[in-house]
N, C-alpha and C. Protein backbone atom coordinates (compact mmCIF):
# COMPACT_ATOMS: atom_id res chain seq x y z
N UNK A 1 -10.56 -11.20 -19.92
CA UNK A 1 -11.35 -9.99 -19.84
C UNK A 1 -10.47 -8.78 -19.63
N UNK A 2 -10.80 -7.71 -20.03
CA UNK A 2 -10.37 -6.39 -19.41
C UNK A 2 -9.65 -5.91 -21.01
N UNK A 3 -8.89 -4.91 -20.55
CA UNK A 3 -8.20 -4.15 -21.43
C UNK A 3 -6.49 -4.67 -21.96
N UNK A 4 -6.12 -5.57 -21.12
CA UNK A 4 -5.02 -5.98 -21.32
C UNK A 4 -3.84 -5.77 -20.48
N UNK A 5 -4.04 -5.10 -18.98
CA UNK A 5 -3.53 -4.33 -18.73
C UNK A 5 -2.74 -5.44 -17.14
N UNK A 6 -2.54 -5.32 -16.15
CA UNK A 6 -1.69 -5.53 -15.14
C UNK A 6 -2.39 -7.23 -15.11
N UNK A 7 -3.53 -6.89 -14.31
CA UNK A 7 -4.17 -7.58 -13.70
C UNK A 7 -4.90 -8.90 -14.65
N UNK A 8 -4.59 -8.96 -15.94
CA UNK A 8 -5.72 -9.51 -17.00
C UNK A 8 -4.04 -11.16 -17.43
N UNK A 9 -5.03 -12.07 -17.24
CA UNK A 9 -4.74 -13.58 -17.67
C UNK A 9 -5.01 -14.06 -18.72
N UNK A 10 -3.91 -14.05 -20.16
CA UNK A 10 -4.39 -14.56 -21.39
C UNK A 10 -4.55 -16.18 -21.11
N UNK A 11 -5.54 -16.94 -21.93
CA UNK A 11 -5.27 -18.12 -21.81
C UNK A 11 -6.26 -18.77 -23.07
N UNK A 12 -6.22 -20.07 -23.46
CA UNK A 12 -6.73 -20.60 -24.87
C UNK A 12 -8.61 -20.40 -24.61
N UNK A 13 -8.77 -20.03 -25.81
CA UNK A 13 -10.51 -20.41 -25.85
C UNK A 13 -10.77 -21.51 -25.12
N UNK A 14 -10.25 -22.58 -25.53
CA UNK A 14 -11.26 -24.04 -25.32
C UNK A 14 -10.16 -24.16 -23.75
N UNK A 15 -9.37 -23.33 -23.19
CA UNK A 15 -8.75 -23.82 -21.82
C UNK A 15 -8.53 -22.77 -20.97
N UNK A 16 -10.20 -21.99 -20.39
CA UNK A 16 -10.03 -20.62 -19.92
C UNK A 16 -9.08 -20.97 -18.71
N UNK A 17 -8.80 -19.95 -18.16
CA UNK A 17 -7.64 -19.80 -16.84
C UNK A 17 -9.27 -19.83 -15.76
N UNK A 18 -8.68 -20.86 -14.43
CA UNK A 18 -10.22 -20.53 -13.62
C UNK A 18 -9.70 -19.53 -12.68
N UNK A 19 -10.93 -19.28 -12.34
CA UNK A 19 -11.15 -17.93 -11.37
C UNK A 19 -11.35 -18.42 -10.23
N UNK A 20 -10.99 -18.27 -8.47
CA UNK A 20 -11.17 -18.68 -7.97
C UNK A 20 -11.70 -17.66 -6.62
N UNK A 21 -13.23 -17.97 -6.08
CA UNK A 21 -13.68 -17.06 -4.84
C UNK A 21 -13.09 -17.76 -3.36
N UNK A 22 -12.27 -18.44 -3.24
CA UNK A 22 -11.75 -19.46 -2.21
C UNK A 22 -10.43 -20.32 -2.62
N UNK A 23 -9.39 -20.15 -1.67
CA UNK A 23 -8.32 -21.11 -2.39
C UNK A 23 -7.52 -21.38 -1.13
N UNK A 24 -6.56 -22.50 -0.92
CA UNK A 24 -6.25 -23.05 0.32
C UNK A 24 -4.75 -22.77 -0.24
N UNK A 25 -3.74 -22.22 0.52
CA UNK A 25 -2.64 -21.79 0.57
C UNK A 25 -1.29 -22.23 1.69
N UNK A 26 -0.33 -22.58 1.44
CA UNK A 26 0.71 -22.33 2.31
C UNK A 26 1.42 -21.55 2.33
N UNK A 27 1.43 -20.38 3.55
CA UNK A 27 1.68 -19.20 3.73
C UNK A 27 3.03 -19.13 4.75
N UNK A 28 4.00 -17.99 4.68
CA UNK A 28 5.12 -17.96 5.67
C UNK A 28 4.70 -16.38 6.03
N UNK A 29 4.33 -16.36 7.50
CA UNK A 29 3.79 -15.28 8.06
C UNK A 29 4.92 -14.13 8.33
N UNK A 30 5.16 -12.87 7.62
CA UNK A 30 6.56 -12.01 8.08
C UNK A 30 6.42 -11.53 9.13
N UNK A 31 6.91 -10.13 9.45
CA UNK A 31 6.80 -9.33 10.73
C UNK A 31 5.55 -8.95 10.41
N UNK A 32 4.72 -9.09 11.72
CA UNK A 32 3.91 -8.69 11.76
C UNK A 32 2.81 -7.90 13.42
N UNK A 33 2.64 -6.97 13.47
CA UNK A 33 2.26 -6.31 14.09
C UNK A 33 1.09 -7.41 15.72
N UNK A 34 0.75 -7.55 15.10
CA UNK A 34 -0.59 -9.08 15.49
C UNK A 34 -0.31 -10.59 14.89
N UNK A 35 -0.57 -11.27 15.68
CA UNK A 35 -0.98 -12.47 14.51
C UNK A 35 -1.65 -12.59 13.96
N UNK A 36 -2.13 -13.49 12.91
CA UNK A 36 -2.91 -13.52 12.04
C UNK A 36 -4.22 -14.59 12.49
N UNK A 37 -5.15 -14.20 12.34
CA UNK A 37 -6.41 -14.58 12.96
C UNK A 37 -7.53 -15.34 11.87
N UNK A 38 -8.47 -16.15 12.14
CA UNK A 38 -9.63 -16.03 11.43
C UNK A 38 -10.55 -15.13 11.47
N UNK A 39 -10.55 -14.76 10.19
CA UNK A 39 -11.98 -13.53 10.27
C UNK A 39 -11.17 -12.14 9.47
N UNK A 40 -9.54 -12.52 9.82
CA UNK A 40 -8.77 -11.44 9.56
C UNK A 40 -8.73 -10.60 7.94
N UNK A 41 -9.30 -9.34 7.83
CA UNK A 41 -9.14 -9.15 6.80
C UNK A 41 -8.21 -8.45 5.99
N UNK A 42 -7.56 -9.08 4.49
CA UNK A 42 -6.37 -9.13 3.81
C UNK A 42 -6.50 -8.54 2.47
N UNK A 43 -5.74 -8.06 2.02
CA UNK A 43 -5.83 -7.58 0.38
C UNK A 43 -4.60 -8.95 0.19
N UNK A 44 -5.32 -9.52 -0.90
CA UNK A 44 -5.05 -10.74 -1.75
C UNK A 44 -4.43 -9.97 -3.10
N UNK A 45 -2.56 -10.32 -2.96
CA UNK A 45 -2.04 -9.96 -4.56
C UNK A 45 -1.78 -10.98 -4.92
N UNK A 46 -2.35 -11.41 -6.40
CA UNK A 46 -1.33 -12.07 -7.27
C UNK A 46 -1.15 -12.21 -8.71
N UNK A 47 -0.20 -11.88 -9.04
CA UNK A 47 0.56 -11.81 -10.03
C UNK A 47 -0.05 -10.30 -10.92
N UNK A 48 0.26 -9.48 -9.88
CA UNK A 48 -0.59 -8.04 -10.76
C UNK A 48 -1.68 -7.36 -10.39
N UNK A 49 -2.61 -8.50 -10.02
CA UNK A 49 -4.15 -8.25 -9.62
C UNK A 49 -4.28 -7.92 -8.45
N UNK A 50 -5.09 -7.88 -7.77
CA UNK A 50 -5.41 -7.35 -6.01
C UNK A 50 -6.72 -7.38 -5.70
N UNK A 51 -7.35 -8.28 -4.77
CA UNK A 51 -8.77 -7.98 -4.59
C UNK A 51 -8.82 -8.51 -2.92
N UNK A 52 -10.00 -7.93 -2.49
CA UNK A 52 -10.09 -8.28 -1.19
C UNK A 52 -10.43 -9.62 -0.34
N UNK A 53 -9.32 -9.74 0.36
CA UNK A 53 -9.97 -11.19 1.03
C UNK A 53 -10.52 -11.48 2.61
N UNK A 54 -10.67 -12.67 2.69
CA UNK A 54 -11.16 -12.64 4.27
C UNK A 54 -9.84 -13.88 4.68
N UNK A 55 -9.33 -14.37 6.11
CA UNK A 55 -8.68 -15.29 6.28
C UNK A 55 -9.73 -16.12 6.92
N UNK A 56 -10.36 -17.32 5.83
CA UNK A 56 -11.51 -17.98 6.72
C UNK A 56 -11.14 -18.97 7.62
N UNK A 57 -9.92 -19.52 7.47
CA UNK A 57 -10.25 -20.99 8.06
C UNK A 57 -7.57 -21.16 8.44
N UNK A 58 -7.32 -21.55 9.39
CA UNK A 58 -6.33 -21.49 9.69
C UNK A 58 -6.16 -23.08 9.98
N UNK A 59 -5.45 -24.32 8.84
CA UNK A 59 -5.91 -25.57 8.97
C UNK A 59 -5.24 -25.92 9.69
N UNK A 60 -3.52 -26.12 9.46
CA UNK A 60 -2.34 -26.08 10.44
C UNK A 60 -1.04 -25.18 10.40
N UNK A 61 -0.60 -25.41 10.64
CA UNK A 61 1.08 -25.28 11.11
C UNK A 61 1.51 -25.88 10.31
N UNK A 62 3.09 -25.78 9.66
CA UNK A 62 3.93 -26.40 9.29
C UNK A 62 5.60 -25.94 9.76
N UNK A 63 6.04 -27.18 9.62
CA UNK A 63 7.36 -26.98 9.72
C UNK A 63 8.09 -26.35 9.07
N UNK A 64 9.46 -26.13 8.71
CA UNK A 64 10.34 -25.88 7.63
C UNK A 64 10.19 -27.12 6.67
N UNK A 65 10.62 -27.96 7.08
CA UNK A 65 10.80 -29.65 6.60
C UNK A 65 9.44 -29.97 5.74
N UNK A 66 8.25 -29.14 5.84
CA UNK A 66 6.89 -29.15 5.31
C UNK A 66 6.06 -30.57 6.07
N UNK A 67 6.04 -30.65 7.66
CA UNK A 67 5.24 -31.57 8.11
C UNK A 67 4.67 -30.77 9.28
N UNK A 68 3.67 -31.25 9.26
CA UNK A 68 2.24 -30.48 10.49
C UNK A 68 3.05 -30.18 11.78
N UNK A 69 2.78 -29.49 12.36
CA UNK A 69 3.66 -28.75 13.41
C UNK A 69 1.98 -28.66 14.52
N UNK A 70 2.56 -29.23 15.53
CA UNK A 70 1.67 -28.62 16.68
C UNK A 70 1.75 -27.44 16.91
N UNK A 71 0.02 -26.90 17.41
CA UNK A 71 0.16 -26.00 17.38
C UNK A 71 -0.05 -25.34 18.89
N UNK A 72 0.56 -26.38 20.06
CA UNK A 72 0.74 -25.80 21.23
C UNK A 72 -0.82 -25.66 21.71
N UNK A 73 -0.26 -24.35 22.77
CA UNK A 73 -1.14 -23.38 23.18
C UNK A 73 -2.49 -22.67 22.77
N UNK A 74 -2.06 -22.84 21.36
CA UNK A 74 -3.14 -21.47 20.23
C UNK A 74 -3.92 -22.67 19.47
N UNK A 75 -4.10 -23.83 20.16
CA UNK A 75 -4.80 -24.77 19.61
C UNK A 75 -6.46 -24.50 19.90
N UNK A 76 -7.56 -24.33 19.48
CA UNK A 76 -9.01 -24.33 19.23
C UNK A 76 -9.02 -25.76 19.86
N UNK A 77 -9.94 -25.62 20.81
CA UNK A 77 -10.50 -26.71 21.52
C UNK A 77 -11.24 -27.66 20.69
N UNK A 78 -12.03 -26.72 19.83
CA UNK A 78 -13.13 -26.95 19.29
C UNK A 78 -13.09 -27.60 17.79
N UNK A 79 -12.03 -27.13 17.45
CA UNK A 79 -12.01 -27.98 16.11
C UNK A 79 -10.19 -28.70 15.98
N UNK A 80 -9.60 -28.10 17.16
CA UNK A 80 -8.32 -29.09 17.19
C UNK A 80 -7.27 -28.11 16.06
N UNK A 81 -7.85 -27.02 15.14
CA UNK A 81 -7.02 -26.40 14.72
C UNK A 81 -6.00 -25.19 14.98
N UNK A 82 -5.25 -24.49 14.35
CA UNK A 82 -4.29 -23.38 15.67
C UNK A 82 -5.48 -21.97 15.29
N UNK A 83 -4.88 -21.58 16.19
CA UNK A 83 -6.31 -19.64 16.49
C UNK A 83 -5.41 -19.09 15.41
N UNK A 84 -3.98 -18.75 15.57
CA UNK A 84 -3.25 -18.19 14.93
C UNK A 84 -1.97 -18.07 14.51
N UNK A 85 -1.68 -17.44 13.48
CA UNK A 85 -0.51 -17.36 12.57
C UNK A 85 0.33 -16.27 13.46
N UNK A 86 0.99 -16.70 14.30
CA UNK A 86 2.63 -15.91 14.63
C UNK A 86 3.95 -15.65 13.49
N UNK A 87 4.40 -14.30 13.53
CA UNK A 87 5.71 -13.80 12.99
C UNK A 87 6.27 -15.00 12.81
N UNK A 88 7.01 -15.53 11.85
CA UNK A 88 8.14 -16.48 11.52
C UNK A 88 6.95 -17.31 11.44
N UNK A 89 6.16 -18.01 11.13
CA UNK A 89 5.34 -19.20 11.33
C UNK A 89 4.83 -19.49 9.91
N UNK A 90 4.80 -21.25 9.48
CA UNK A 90 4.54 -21.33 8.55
C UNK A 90 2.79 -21.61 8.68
N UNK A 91 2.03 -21.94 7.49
CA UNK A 91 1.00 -22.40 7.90
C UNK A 91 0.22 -22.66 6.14
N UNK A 92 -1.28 -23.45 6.83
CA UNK A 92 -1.66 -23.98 5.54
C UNK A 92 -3.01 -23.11 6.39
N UNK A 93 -3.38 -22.20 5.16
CA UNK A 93 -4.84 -21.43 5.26
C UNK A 93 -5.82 -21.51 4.10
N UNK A 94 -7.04 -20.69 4.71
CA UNK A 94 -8.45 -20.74 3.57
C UNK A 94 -8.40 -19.66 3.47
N UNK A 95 -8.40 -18.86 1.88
CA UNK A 95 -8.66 -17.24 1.85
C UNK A 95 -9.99 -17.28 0.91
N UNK A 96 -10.88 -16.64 1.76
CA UNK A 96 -12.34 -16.27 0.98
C UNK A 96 -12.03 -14.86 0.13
N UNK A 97 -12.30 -15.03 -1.05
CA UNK A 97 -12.72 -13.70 -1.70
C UNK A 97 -13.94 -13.46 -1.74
N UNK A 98 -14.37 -12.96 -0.93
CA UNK A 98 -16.22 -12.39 -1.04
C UNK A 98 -16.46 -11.01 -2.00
N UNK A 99 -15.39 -10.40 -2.64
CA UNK A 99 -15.87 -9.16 -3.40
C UNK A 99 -15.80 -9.79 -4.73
N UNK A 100 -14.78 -10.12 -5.32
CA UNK A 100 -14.31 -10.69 -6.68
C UNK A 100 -13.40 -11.48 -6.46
N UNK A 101 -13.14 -12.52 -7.63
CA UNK A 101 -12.55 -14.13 -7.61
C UNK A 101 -11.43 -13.19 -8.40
N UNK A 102 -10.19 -14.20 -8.01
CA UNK A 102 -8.53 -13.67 -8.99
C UNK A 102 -8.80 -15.31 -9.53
N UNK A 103 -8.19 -15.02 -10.15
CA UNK A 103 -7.32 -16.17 -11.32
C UNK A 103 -5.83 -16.74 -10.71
N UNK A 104 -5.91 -17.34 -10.13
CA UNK A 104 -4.95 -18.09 -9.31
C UNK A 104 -5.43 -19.66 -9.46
N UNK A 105 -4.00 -20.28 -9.77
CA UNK A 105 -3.88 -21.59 -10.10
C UNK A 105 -2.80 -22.62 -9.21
N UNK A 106 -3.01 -24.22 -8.86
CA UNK A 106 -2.37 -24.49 -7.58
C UNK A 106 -0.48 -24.54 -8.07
N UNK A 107 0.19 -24.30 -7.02
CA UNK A 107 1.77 -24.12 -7.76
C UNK A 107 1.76 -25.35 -8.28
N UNK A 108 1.28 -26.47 -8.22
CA UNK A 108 2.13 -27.94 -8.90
C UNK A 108 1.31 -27.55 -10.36
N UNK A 109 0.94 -26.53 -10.53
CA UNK A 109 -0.46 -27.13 -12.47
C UNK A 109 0.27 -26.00 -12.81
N UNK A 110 0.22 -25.03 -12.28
CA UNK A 110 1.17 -23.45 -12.65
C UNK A 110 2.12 -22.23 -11.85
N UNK A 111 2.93 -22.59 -11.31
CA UNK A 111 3.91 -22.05 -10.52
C UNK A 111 3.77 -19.99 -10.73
N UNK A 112 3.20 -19.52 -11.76
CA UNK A 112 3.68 -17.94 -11.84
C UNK A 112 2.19 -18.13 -11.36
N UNK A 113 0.52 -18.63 -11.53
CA UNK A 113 -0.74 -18.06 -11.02
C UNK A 113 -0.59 -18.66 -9.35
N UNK A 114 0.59 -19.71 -9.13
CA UNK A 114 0.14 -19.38 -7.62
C UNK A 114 0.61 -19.06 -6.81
N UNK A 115 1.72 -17.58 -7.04
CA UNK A 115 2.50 -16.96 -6.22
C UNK A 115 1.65 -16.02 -5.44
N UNK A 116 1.44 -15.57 -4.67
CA UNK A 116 0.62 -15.03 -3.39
C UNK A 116 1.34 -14.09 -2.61
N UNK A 117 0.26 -12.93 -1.96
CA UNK A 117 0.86 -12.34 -1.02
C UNK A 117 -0.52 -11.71 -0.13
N UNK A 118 -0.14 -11.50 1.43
CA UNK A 118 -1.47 -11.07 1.54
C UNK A 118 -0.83 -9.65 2.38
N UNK A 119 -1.70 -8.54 2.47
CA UNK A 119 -1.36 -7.63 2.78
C UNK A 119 -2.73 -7.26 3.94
N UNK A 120 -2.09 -6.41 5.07
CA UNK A 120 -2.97 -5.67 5.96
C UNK A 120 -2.42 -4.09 6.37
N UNK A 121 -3.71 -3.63 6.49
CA UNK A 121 -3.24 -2.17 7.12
C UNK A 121 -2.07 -1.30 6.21
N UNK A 122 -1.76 -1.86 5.05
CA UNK A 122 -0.79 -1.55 3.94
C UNK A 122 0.65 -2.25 4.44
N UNK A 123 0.83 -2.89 4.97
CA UNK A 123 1.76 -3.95 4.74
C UNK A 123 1.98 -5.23 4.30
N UNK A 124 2.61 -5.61 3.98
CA UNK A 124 3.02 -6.88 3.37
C UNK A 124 3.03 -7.93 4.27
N UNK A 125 2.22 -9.13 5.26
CA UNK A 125 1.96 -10.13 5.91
C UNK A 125 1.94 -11.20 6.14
N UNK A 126 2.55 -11.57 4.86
CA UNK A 126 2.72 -13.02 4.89
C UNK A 126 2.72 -13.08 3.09
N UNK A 127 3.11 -13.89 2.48
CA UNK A 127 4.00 -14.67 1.24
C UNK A 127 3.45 -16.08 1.25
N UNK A 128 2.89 -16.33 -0.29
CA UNK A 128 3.02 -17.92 -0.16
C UNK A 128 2.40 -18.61 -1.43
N UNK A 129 2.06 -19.58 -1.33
CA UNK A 129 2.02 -20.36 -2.79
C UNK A 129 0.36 -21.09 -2.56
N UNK A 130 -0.65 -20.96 -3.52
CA UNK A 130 -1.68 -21.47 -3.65
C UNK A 130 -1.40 -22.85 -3.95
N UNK A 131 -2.27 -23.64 -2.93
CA UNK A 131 -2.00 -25.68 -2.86
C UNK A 131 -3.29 -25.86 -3.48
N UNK A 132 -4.39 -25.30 -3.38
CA UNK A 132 -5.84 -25.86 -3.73
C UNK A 132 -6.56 -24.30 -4.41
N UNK A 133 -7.33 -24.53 -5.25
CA UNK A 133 -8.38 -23.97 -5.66
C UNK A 133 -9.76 -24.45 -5.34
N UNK A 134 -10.31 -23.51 -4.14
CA UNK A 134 -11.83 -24.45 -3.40
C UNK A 134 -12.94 -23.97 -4.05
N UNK A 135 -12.99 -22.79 -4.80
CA UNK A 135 -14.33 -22.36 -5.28
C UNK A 135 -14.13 -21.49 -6.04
């Protein structure tokens, strides 16, 4: 769709590119002012495009090494998952798009649709690579 311009994904008739309103990510959180919260809201870039997101769901922690990392202190009683994303911290999250769906694809099917970035307050917040497409 569109004019051809930044934000627009060519792809075959019979093999459209999907669109996704939800996608599960592993994210490396930069400097950041706060941690990163559920509920927290993010401008979602990728690859050109930009639309608004929500941070719904914070599943775990990860290591460098890429294995689940306790998450201490900032652990949710209630569902056993961490509250939040600290500076330097890796993590596996849910980003809702409730305005409009991007075209983002998981890095193992297409490495350039699932480069990621999420932005707050006009900074840059964290970096990372789409693992799942949920909706």
């Amino acid at each position: 769709r569109g004019s051809g311009g930044p934000d627009c994904v060519l792809a075959a008739a019979d093999a459209p590119a999907p669109v996704a309103r939800a996608f599960e990510a592993q994210i490396l959180a930069l400097d950041l002012p706060a941690p990163l919260a559920k509920g927290c809201p993010l401008e979602v870039l990728a690859h050109g495009a930009a639309a608004p997101g929500v941070l719904a769901r914070i599943t775990c922690l990860v290591t460098p090494a890429g294995e689940v990392a306790d998450p201490g202190p900032s652990r949710d009683p209630k569902t056993g998952r961490p509250r939040c994303v600290a500076a330097g911290e890796q993590a596996v999250v849910r980003v809702r798009l409730p305005e409009a769906p991007l075209c983002v694809e998981p890095f193992a099917e297409c490495p350039p649709l699932a480069r990621i970035a999420l932005r707050a307050a006009g900074r840059t917040v964290a970096v990372g690579v789409v693992t799942a497409v949920v909706a």
